[in-house]
Protein backbone atom coordinates (compact mmCIF):
# COMPACT_ATOMS: atom_id res chain seq x y z
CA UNK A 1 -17.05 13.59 16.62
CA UNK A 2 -13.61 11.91 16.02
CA UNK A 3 -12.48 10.80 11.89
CA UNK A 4 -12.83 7.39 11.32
CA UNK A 5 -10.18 6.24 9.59
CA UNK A 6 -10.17 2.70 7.85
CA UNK A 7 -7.44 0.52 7.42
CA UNK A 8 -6.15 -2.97 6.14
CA UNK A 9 -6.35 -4.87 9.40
CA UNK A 10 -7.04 -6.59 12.14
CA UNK A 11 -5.43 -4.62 14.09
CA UNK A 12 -1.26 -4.30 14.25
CA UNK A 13 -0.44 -4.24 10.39
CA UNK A 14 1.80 -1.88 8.78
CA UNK A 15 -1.19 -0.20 7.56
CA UNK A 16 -2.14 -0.04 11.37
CA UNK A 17 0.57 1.57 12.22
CA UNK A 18 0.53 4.08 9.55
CA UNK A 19 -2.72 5.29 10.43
CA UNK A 20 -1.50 5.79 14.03
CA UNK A 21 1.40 7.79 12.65
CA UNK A 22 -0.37 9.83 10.60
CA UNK A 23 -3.42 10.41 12.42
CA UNK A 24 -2.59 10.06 15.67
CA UNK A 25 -4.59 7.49 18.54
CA UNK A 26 -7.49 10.49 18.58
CA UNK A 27 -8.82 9.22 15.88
CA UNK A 28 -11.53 6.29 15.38
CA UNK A 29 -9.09 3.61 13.52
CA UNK A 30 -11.52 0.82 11.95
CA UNK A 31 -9.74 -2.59 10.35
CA UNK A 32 -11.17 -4.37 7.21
CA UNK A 33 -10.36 -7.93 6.40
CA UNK A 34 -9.28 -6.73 2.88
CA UNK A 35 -8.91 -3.85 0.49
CA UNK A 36 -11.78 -3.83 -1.47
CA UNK A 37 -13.60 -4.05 1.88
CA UNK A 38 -11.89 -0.50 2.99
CA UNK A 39 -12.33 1.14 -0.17
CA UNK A 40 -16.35 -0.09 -0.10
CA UNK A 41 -16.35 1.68 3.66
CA UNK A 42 -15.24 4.99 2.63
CA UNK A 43 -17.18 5.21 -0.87
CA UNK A 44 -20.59 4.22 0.84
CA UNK A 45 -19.65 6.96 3.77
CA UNK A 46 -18.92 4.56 6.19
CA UNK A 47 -16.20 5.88 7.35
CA UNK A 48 -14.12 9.46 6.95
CA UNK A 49 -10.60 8.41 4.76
CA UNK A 50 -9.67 4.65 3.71
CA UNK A 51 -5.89 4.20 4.36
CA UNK A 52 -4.55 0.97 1.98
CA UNK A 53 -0.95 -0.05 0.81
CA UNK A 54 -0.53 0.76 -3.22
CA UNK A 55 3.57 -0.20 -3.44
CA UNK A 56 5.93 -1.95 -1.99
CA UNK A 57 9.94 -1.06 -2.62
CA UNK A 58 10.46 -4.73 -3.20
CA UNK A 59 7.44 -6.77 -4.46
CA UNK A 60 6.36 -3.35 -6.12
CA UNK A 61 2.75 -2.22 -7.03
CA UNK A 62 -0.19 -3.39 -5.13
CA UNK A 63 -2.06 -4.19 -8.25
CA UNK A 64 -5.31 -4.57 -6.62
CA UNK A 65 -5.46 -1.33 -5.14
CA UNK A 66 -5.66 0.28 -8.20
CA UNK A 67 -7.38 -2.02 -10.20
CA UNK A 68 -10.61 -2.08 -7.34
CA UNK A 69 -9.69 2.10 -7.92
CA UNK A 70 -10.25 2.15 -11.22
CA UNK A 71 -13.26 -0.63 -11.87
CA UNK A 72 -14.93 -0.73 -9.28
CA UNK A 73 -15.23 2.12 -6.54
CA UNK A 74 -13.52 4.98 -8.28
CA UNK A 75 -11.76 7.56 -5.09
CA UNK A 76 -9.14 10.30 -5.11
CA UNK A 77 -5.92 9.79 -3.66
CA UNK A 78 -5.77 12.66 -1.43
CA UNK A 79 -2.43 11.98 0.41
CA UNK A 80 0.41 9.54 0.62
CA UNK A 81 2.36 8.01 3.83
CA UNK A 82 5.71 6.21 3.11
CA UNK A 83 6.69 4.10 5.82
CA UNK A 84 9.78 2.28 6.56
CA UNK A 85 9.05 -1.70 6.50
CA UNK A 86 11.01 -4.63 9.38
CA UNK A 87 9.48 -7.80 9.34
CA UNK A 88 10.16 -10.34 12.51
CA UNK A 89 9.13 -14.29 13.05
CA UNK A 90 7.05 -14.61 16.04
CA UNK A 91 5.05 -17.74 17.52
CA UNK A 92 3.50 -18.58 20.79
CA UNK A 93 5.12 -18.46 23.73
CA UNK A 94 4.51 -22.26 24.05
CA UNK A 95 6.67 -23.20 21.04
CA UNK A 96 9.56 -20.34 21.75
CA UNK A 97 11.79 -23.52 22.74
CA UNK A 98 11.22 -25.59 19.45
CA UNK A 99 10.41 -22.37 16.73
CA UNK A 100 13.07 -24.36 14.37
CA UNK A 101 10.59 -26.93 14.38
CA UNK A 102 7.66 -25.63 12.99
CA UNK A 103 5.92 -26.61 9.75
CA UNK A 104 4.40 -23.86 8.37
CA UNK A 105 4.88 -19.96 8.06
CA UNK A 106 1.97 -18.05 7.80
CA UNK A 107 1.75 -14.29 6.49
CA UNK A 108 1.05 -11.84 3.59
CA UNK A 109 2.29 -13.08 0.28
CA UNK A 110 4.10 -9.86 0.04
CA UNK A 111 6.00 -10.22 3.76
CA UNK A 112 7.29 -13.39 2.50
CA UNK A 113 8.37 -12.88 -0.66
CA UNK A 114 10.40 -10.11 1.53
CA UNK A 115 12.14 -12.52 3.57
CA UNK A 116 12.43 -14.98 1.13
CA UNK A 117 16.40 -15.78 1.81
CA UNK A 118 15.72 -16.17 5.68
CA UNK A 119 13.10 -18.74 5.12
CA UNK A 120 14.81 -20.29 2.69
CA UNK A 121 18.24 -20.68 4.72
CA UNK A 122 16.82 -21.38 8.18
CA UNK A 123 13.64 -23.80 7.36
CA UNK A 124 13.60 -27.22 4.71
CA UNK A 125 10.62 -27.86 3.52
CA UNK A 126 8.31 -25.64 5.14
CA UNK A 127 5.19 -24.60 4.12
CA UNK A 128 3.78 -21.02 3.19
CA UNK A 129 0.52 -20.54 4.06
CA UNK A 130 -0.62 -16.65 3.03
CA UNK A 131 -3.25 -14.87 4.82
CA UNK A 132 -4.64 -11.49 3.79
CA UNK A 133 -2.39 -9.51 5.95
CA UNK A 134 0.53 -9.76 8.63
CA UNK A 135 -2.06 -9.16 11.42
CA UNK A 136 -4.51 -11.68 10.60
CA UNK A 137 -1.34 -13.88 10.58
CA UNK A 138 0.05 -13.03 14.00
CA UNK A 139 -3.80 -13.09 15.02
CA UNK A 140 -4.37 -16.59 13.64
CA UNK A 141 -0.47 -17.92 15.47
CA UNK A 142 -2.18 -16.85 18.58
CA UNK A 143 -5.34 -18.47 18.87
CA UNK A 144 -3.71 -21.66 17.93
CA UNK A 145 -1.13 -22.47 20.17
CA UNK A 146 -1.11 -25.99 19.83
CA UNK A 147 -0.15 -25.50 15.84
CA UNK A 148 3.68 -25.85 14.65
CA UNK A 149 3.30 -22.54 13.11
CA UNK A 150 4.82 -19.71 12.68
CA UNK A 151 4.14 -15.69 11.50
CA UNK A 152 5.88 -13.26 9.87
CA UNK A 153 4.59 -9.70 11.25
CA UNK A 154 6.05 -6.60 13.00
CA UNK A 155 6.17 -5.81 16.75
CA UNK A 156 3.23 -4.52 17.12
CA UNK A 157 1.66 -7.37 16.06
CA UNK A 158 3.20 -9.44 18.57
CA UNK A 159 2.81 -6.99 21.25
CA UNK A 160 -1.05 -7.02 20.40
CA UNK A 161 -1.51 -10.81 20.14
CA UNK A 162 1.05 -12.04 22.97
CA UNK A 163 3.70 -13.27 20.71
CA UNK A 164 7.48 -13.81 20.91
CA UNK A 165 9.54 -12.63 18.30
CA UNK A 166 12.35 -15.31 17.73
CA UNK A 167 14.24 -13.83 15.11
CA UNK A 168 14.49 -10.02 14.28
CA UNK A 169 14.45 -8.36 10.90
CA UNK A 170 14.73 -11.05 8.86
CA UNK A 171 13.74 -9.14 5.78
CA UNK A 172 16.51 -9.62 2.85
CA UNK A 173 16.59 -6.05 1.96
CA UNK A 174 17.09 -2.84 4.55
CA UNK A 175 16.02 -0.43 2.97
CA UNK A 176 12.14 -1.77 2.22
CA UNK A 177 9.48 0.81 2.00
CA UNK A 178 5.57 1.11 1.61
CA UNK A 179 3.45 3.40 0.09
CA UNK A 180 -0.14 4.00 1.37
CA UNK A 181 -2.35 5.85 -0.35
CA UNK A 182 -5.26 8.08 1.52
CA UNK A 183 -8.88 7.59 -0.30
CA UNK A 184 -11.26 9.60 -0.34
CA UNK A 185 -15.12 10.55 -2.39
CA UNK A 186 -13.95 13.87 -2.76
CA UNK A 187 -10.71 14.92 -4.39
CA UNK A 188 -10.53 18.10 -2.54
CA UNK A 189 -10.77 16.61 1.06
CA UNK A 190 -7.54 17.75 2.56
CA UNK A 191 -6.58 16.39 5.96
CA UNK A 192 -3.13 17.85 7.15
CA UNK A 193 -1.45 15.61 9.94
CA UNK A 194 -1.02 16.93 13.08
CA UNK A 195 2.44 14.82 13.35
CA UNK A 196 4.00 14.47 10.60
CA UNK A 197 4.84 17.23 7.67
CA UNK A 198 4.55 16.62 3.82
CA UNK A 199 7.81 16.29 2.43
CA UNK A 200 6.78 16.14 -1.68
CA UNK A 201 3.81 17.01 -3.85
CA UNK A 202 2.18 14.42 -6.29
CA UNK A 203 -0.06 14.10 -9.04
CA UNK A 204 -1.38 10.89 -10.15
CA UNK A 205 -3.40 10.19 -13.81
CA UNK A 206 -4.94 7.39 -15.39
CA UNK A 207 -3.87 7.37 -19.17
CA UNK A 208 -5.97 5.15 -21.94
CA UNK A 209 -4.02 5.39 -25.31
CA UNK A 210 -6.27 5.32 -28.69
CA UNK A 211 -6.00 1.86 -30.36
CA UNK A 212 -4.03 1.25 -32.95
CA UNK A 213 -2.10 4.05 -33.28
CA UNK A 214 1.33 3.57 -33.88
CA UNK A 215 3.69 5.81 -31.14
CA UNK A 216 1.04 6.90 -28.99
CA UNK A 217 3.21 5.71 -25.74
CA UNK A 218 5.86 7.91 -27.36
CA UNK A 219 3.15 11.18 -27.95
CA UNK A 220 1.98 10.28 -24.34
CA UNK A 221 5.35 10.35 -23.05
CA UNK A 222 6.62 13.88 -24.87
CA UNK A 223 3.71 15.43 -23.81
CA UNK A 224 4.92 15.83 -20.07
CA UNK A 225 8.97 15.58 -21.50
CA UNK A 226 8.93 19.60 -23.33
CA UNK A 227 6.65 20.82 -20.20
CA UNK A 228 10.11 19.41 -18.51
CA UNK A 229 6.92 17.95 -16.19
CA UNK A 230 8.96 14.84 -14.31
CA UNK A 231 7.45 11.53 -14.10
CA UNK A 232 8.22 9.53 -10.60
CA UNK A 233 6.18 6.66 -12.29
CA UNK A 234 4.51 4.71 -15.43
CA UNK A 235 3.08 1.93 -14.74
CA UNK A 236 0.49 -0.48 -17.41
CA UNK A 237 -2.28 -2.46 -16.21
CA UNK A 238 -4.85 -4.58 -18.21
CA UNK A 239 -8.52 -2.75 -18.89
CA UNK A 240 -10.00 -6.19 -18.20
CA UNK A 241 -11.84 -5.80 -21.86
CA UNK A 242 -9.05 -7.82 -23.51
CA UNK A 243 -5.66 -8.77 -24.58
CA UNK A 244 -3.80 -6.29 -25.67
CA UNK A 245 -5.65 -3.12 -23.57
CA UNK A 246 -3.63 -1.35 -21.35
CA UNK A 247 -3.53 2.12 -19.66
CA UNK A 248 -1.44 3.50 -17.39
CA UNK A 249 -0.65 4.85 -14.09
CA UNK A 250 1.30 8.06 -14.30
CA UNK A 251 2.53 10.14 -11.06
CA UNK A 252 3.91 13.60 -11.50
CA UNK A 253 5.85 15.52 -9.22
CA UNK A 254 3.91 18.60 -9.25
CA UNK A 255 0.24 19.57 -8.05
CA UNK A 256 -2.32 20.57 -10.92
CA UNK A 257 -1.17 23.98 -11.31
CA UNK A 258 -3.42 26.38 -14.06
CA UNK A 259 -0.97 25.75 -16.86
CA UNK A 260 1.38 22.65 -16.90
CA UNK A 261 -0.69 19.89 -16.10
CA UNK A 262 -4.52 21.35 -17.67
CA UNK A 263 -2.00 21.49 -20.82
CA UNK A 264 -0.71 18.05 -20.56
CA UNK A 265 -4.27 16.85 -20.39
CA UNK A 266 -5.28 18.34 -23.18
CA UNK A 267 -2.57 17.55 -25.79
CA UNK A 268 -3.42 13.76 -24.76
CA UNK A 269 -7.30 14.26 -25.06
CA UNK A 270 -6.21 15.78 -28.55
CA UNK A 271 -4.38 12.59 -28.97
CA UNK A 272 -7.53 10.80 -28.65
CA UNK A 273 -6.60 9.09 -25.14
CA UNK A 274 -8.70 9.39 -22.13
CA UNK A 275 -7.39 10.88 -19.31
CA UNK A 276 -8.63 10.96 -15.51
CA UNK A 277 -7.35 12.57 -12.74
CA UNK A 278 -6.80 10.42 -9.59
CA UNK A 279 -5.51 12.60 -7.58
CA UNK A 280 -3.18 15.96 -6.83
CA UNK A 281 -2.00 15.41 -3.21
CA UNK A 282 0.99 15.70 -0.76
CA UNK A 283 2.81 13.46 0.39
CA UNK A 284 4.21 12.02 3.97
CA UNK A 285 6.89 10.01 4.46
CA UNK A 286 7.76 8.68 8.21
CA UNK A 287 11.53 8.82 8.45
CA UNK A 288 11.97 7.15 11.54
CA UNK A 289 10.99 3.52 12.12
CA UNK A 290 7.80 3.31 12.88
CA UNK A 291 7.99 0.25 15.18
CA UNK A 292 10.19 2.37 17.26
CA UNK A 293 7.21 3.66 18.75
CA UNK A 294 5.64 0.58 19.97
């Protein structure tokens, strides 16, 4: 019985093509309408691994990825892709002629924010209309032909929905990158790809610092600095049980060995902060551009 693999979709977003990198076209590939969706699939057994975007090298963390992680529908991370990013304007072949003249660009919040200086150079007064992902965008351009309207998406997408792409790479930074992470019930569930080989090796922890104690960032912080452990990341985000409450993303470069990391962890439980562990994993990155194989 093939994997089912979940993904943001429809079908034809970056997270699409990800998946297809990753994992291959053997594999079942199922789209969600939206994150929390995907991560529901694969915690209820839905579906095998839930594949979803958690950074961006431009418009930086996908906060709610983590956030649905860690209060809702808590997963491991069990892998990482890295994927190179080009975003293209497309519309229907029936306005290819008169593209300059449409009203409205339609896409993730993220994809324009990325090509902010295009949009902002080539259209006056146009309007930004975000839908939850550059698929659903190119999908929605599509089925509406007779709309003056325009998507921001990647070739796939317009290969998939019949678009033309008017203007290539319009994205105001080159080198643009996206991290997916790889969810999964059990933190153990390893799933090498047949394609691609893992290139680093990644820990990630959830850190909750005691209130009111002065310098606990600073404790937190030495705790992994004389185990010369290196930190790729710290990032805060809100508990949701007031202002003021914070704890913190950390990635290490490192899997859990038996000494190191167990350490770590307990010098901050010692500290009185609460630790969790979401995730010791390797990591993929797809050096070539993945469009290139559409």
């Amino acid at each position: 019985m093939a994997l089912k693999i979940g993904f943001l979709g429809p079908r034809a977003t970056f997270t699409h093509l990800a998946v297809q990198a990753f994992f291959g076209e053997e594999v079942e590939q199922v789209g969600f309408t939206t994150i929390p969706q995907c991560i529901d699939a694969v915690a209820d057994g839905e579906i095998d691994f839930a594949v979803v975007p958690t950074e961006n090298a431009l418009e930086g963390s996908v906060n709610l990825t983590f956030d649905y992680l860690i209060h809702e529908r808590p997963l491991y991370i069990v892998g990482e892709i890295v994927a190179p990013i080009e975003q293209h304007l497309m519309v229907h072949p029936a306005r290819v002629k008169d593209w300059e003249n449409v009203t409205r660009v339609y896409s993730h919040s993220h994809a324009i924010a990325q090509c902010h200086k295009f949009l902002h150079n080539t259209f006056k007064g146009i309007i930004y209309d975000y839908a939850t992902s550059t698929g659903a965008a190119a999908s929605y351009v599509s089925q509406h032909p007779e709309e003056p309207v325009a998507a921001i998406a990647n070739r796939l997408a317009a290969k998939e929905y019949g678009l033309e792409i008017v203007k290539a790479n319009i994205h105001d930074y080159h080198y643009n990158h996206t991290r997916f992470a790889i969810l999964n019930p059990l933190k153990n569930k390893e799933y090498c790809s047949p394609y691609l080989k893992p290139d680093k090796e990644k820990t990630t922890l959830m850190v909750t610092l005691p209130s009111d104690q002065p310098g606990a960032l600073h404790q937190v912080l030495s705790a992994f600095t004389w185990r010369k452990l290196n930190l790729s990341k710290i990032e805060s985000r809100p508990m949701k049980t007031g202002l003021g409450n914070y704890f913190f993303i950390i990635d290490l470069d490192m899997l859990v060995d038996e000494i190191l990391i167990p350490g770590a962890i307990a010098e901050l439980e010692a500290l009185g902060c609460s630790v969790k562990l979401l995730g010791s994993y390797e990591g993929y990155s797809i050096k070539q551009n993945i469009e290139k194989e559409v």
